[in-house]
PDB file of N, CA and C in Angstrom:
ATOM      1  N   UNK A   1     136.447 116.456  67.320  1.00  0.00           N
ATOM      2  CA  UNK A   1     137.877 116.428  67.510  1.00  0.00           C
ATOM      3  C   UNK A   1     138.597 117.388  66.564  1.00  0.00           C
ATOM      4  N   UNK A   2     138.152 117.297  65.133  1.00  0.00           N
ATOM      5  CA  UNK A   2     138.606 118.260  64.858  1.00  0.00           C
ATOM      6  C   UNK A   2     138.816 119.822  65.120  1.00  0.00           C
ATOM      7  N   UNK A   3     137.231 120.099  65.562  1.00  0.00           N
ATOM      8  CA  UNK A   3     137.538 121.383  65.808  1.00  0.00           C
ATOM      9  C   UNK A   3     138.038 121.893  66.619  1.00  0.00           C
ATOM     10  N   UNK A   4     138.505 120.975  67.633  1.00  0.00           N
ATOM     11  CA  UNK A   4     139.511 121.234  68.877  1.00  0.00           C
ATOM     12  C   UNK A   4     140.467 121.405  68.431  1.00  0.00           C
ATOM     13  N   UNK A   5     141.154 120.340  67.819  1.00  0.00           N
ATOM     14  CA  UNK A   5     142.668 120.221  67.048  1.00  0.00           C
ATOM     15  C   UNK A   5     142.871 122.346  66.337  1.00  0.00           C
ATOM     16  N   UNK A   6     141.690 122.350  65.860  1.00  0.00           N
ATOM     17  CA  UNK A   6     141.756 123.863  65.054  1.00  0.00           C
ATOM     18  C   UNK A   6     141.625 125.011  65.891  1.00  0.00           C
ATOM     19  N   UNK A   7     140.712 124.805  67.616  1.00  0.00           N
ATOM     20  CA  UNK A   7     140.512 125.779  68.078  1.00  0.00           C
ATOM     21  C   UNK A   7     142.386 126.271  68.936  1.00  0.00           C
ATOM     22  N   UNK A   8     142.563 124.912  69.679  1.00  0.00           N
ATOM     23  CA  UNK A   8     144.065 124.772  70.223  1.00  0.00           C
ATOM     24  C   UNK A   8     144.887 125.297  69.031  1.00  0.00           C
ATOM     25  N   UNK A   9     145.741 125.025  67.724  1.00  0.00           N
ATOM     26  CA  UNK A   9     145.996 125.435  66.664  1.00  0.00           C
ATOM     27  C   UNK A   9     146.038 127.114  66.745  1.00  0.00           C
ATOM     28  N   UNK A  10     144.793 127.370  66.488  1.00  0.00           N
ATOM     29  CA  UNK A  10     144.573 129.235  66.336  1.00  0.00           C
ATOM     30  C   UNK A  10     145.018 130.045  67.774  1.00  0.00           C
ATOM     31  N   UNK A  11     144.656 129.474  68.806  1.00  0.00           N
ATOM     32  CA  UNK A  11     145.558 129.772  70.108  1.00  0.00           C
ATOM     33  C   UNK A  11     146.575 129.706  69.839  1.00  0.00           C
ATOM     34  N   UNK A  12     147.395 129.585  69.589  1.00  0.00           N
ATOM     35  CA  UNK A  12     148.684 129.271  69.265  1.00  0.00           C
ATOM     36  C   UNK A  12     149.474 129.843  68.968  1.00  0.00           C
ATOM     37  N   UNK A  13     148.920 129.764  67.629  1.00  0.00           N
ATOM     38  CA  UNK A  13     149.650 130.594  66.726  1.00  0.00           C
ATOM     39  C   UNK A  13     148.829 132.057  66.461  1.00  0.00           C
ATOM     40  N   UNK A  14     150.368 133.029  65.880  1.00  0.00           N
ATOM     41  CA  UNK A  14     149.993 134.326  65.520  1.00  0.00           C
ATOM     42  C   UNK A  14     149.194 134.622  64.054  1.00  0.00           C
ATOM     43  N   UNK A  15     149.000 133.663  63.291  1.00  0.00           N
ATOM     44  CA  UNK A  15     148.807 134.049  61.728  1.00  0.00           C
ATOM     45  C   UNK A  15     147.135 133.215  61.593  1.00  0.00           C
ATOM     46  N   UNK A  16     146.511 133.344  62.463  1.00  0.00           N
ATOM     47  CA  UNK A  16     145.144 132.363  62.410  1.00  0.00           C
ATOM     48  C   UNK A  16     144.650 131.752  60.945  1.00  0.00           C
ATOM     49  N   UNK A  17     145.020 132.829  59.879  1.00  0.00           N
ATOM     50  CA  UNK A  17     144.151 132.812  59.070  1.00  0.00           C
ATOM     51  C   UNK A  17     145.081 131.499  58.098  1.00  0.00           C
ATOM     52  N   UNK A  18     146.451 131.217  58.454  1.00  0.00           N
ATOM     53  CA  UNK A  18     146.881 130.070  57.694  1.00  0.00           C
ATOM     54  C   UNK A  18     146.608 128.627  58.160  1.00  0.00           C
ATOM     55  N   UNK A  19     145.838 128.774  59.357  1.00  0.00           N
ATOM     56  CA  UNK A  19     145.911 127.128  60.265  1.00  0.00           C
ATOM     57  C   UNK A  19     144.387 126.887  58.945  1.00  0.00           C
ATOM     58  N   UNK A  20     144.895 126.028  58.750  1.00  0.00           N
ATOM     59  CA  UNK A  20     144.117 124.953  57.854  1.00  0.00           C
ATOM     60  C   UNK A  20     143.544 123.187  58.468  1.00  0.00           C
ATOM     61  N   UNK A  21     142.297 122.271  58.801  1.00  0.00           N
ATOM     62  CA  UNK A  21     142.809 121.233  59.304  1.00  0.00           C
ATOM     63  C   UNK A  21     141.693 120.411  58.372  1.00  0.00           C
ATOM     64  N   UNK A  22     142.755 119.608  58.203  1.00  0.00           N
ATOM     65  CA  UNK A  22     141.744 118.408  56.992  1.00  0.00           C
ATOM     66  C   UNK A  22     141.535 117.286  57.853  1.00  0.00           C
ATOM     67  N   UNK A  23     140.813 116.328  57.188  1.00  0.00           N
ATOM     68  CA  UNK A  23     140.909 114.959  58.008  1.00  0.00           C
ATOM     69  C   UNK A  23     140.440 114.169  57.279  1.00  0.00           C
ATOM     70  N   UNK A  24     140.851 112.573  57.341  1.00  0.00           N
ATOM     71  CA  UNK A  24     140.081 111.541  56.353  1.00  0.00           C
ATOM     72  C   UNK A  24     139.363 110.870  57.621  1.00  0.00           C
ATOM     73  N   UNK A  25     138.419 110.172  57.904  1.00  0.00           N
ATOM     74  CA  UNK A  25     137.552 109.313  58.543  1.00  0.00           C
ATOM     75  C   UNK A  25     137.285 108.064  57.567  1.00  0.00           C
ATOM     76  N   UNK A  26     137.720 107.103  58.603  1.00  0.00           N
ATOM     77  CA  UNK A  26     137.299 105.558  57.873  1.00  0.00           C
ATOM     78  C   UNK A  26     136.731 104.957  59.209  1.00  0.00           C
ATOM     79  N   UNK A  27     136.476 103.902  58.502  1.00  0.00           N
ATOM     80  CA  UNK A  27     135.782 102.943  59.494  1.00  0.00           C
ATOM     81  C   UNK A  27     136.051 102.789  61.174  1.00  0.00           C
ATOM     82  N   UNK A  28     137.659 102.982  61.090  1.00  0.00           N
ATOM     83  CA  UNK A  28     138.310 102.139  62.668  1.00  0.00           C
ATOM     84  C   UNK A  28     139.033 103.848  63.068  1.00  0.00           C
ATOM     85  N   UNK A  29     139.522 104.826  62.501  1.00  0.00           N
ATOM     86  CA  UNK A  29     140.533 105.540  62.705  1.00  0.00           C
ATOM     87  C   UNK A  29     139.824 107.294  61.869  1.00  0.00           C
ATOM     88  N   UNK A  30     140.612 108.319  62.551  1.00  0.00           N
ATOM     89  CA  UNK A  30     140.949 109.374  62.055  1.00  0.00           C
ATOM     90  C   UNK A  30     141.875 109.657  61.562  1.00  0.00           C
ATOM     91  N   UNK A  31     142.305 110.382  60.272  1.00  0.00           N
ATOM     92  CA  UNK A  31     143.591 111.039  60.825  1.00  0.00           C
ATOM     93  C   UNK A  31     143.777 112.224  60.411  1.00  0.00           C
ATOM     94  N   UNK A  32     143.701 113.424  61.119  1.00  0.00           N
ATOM     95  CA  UNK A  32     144.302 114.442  61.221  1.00  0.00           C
ATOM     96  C   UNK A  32     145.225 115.049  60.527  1.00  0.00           C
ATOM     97  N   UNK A  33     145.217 116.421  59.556  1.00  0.00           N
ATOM     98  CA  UNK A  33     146.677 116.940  59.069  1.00  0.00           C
ATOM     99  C   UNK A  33     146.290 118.512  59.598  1.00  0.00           C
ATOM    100  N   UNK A  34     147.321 118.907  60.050  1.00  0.00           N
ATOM    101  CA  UNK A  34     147.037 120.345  60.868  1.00  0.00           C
ATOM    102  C   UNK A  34     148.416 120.872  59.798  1.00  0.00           C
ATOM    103  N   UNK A  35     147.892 122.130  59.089  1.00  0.00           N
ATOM    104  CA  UNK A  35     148.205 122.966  58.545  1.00  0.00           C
ATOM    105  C   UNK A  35     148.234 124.469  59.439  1.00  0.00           C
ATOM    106  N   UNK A  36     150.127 124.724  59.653  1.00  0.00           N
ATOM    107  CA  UNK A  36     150.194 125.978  59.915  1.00  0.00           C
ATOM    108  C   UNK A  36     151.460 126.410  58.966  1.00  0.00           C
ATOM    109  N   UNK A  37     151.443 127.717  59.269  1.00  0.00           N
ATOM    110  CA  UNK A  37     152.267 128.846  58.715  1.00  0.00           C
ATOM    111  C   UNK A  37     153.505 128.150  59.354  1.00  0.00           C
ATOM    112  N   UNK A  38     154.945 128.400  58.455  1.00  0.00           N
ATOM    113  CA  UNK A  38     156.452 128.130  58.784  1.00  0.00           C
ATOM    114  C   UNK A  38     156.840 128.457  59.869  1.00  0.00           C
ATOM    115  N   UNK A  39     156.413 129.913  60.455  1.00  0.00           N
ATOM    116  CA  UNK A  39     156.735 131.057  61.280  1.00  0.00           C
ATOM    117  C   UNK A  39     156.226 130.217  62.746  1.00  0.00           C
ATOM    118  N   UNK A  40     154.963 129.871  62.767  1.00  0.00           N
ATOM    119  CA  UNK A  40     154.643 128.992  63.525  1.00  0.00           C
ATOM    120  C   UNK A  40     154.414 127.773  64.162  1.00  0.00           C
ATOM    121  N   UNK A  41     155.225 127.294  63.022  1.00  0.00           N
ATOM    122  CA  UNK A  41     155.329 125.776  63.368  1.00  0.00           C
ATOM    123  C   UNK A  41     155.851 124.907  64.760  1.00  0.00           C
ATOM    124  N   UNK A  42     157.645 126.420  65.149  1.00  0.00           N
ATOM    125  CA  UNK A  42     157.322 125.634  66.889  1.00  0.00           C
ATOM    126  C   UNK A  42     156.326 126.018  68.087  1.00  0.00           C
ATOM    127  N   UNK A  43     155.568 127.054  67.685  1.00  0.00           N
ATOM    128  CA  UNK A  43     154.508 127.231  68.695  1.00  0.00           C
ATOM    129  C   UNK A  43     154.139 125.845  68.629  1.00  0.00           C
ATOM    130  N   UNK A  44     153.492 125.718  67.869  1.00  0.00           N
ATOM    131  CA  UNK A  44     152.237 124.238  67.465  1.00  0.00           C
ATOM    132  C   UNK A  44     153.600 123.178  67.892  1.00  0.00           C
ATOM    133  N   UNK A  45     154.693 122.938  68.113  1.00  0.00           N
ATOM    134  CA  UNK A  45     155.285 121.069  68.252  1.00  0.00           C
ATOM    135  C   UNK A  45     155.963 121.611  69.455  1.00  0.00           C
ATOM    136  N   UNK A  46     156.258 122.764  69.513  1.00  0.00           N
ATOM    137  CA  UNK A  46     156.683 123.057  71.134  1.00  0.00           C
ATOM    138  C   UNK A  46     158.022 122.888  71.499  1.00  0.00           C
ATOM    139  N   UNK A  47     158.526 122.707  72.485  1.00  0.00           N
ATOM    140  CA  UNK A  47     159.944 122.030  72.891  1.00  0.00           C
ATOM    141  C   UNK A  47     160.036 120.855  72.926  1.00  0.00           C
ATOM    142  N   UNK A  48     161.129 120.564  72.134  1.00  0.00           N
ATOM    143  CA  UNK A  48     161.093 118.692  71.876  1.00  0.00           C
ATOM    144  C   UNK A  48     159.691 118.301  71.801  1.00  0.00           C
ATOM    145  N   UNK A  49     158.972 118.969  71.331  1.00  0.00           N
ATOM    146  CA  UNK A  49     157.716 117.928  70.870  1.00  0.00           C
ATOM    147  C   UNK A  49     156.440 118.295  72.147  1.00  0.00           C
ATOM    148  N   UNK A  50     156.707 118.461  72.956  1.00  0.00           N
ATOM    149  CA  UNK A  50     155.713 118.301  74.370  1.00  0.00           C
ATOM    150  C   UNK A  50     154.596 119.029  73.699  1.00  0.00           C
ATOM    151  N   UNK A  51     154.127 120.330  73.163  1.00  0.00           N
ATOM    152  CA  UNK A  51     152.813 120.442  73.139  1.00  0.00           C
ATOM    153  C   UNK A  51     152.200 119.455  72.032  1.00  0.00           C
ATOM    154  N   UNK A  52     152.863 119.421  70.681  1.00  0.00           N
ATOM    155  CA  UNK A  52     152.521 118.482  70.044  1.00  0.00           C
ATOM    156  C   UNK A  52     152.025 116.986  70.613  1.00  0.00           C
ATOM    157  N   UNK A  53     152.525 116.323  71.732  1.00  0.00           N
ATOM    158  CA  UNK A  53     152.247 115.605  72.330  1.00  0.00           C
ATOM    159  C   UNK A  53     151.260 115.556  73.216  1.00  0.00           C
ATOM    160  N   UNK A  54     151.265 116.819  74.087  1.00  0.00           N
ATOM    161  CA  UNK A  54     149.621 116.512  74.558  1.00  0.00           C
ATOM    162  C   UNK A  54     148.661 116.981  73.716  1.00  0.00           C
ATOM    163  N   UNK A  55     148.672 117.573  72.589  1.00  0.00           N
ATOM    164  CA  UNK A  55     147.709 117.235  71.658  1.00  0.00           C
ATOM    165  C   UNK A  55     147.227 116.324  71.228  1.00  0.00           C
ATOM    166  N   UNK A  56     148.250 115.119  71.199  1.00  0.00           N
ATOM    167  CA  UNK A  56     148.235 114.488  70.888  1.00  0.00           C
ATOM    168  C   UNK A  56     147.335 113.313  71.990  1.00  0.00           C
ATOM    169  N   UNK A  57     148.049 113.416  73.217  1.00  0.00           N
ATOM    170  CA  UNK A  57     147.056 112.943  74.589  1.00  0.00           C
ATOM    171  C   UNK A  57     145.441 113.417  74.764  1.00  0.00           C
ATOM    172  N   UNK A  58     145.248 114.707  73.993  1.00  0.00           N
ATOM    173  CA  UNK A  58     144.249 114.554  74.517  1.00  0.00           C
ATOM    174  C   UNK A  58     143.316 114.181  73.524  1.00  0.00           C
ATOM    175  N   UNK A  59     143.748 113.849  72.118  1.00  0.00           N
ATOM    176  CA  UNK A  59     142.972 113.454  71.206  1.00  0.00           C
ATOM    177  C   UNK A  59     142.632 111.773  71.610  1.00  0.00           C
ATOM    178  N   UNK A  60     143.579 111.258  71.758  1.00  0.00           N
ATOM    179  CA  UNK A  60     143.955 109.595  72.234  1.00  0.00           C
ATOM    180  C   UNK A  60     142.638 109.599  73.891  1.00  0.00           C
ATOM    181  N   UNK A  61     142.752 110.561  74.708  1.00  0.00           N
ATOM    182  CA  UNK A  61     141.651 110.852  75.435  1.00  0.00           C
ATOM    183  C   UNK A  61     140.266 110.661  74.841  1.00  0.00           C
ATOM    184  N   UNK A  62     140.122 111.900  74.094  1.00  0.00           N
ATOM    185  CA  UNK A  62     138.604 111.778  73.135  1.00  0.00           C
ATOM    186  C   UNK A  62     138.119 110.237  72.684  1.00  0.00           C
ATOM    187  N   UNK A  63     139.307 109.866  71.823  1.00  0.00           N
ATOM    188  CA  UNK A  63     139.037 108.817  70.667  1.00  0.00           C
ATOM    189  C   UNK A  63     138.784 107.439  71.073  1.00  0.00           C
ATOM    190  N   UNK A  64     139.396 107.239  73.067  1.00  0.00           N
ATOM    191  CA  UNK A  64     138.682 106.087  74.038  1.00  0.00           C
ATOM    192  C   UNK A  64     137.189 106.107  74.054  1.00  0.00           C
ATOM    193  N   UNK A  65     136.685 107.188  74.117  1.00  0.00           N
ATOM    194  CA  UNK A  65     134.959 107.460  74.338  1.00  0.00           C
ATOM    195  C   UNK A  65     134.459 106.586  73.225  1.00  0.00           C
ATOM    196  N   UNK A  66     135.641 106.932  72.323  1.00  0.00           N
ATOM    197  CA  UNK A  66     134.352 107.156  71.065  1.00  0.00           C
ATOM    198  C   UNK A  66     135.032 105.528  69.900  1.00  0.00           C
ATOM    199  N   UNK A  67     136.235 104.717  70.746  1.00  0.00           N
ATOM    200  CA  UNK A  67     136.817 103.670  70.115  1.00  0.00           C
ATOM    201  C   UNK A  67     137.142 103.678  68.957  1.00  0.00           C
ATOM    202  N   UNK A  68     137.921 104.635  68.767  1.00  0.00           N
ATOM    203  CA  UNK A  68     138.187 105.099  67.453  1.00  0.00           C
ATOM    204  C   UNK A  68     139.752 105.227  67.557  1.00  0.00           C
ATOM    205  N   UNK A  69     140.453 105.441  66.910  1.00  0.00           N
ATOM    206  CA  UNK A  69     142.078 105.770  66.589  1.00  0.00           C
ATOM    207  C   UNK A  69     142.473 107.175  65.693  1.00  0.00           C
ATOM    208  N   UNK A  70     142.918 107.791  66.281  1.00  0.00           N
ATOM    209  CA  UNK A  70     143.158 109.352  65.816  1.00  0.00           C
ATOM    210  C   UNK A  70     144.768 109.125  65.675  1.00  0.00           C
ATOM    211  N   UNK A  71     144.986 109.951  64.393  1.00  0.00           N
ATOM    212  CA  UNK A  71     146.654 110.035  63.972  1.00  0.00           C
ATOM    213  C   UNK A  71     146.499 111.724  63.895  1.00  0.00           C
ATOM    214  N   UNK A  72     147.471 112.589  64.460  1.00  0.00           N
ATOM    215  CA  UNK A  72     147.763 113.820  64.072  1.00  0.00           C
ATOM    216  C   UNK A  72     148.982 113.698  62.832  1.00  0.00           C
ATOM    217  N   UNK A  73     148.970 114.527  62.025  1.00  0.00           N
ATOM    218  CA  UNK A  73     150.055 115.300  61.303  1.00  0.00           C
ATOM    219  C   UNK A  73     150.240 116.595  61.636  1.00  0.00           C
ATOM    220  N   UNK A  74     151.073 117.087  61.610  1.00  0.00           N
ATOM    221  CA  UNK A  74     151.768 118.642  61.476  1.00  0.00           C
ATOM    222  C   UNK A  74     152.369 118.576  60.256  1.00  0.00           C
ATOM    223  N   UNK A  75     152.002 119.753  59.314  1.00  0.00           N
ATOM    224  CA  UNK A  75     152.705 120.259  58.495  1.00  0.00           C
ATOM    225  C   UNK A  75     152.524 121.683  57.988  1.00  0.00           C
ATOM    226  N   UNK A  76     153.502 122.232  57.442  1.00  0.00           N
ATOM    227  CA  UNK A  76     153.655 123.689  57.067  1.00  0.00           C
ATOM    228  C   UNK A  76     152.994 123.562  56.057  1.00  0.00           C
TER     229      UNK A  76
END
């Protein structure tokens, strides 16, 4: 999952080399912090939110397979 979150991310945006993506893993949940550049920040959340959101869908997709709980962050 992550490296989706990072491959979608670098599509995205123009500055590849600032998308950064961390993650903590525990027992029940993920959660996600997606690091981009300022410049690009509404590529990555989109209009009112919509791409951010099906990012968000399709992680919530993945994380049924696998019964797990995924949280995204966005931050600059």
């Amino acid at each position: 999952m992550v490296e989706l979150v990072e491959f979608i991310a670098k599509s995205l945006c123009e500055d590849k080399d600032s998308v950064k993506v961390e993650f903590n893993n525990t027992d029940s949940s993920i959660d996600i912090t997606l690091h981009v550049a300022e410049a690009d920040m509404g590529k990555v959340i989109g209009r009112q939110g919509r791409i951010a959101k099906s990012i968000r869908t399709i992680l919530k997709a993945m994380s049924l397979k696998e019964n797990i709980k995924v949280n995204l962050q966005i931050e600059n």
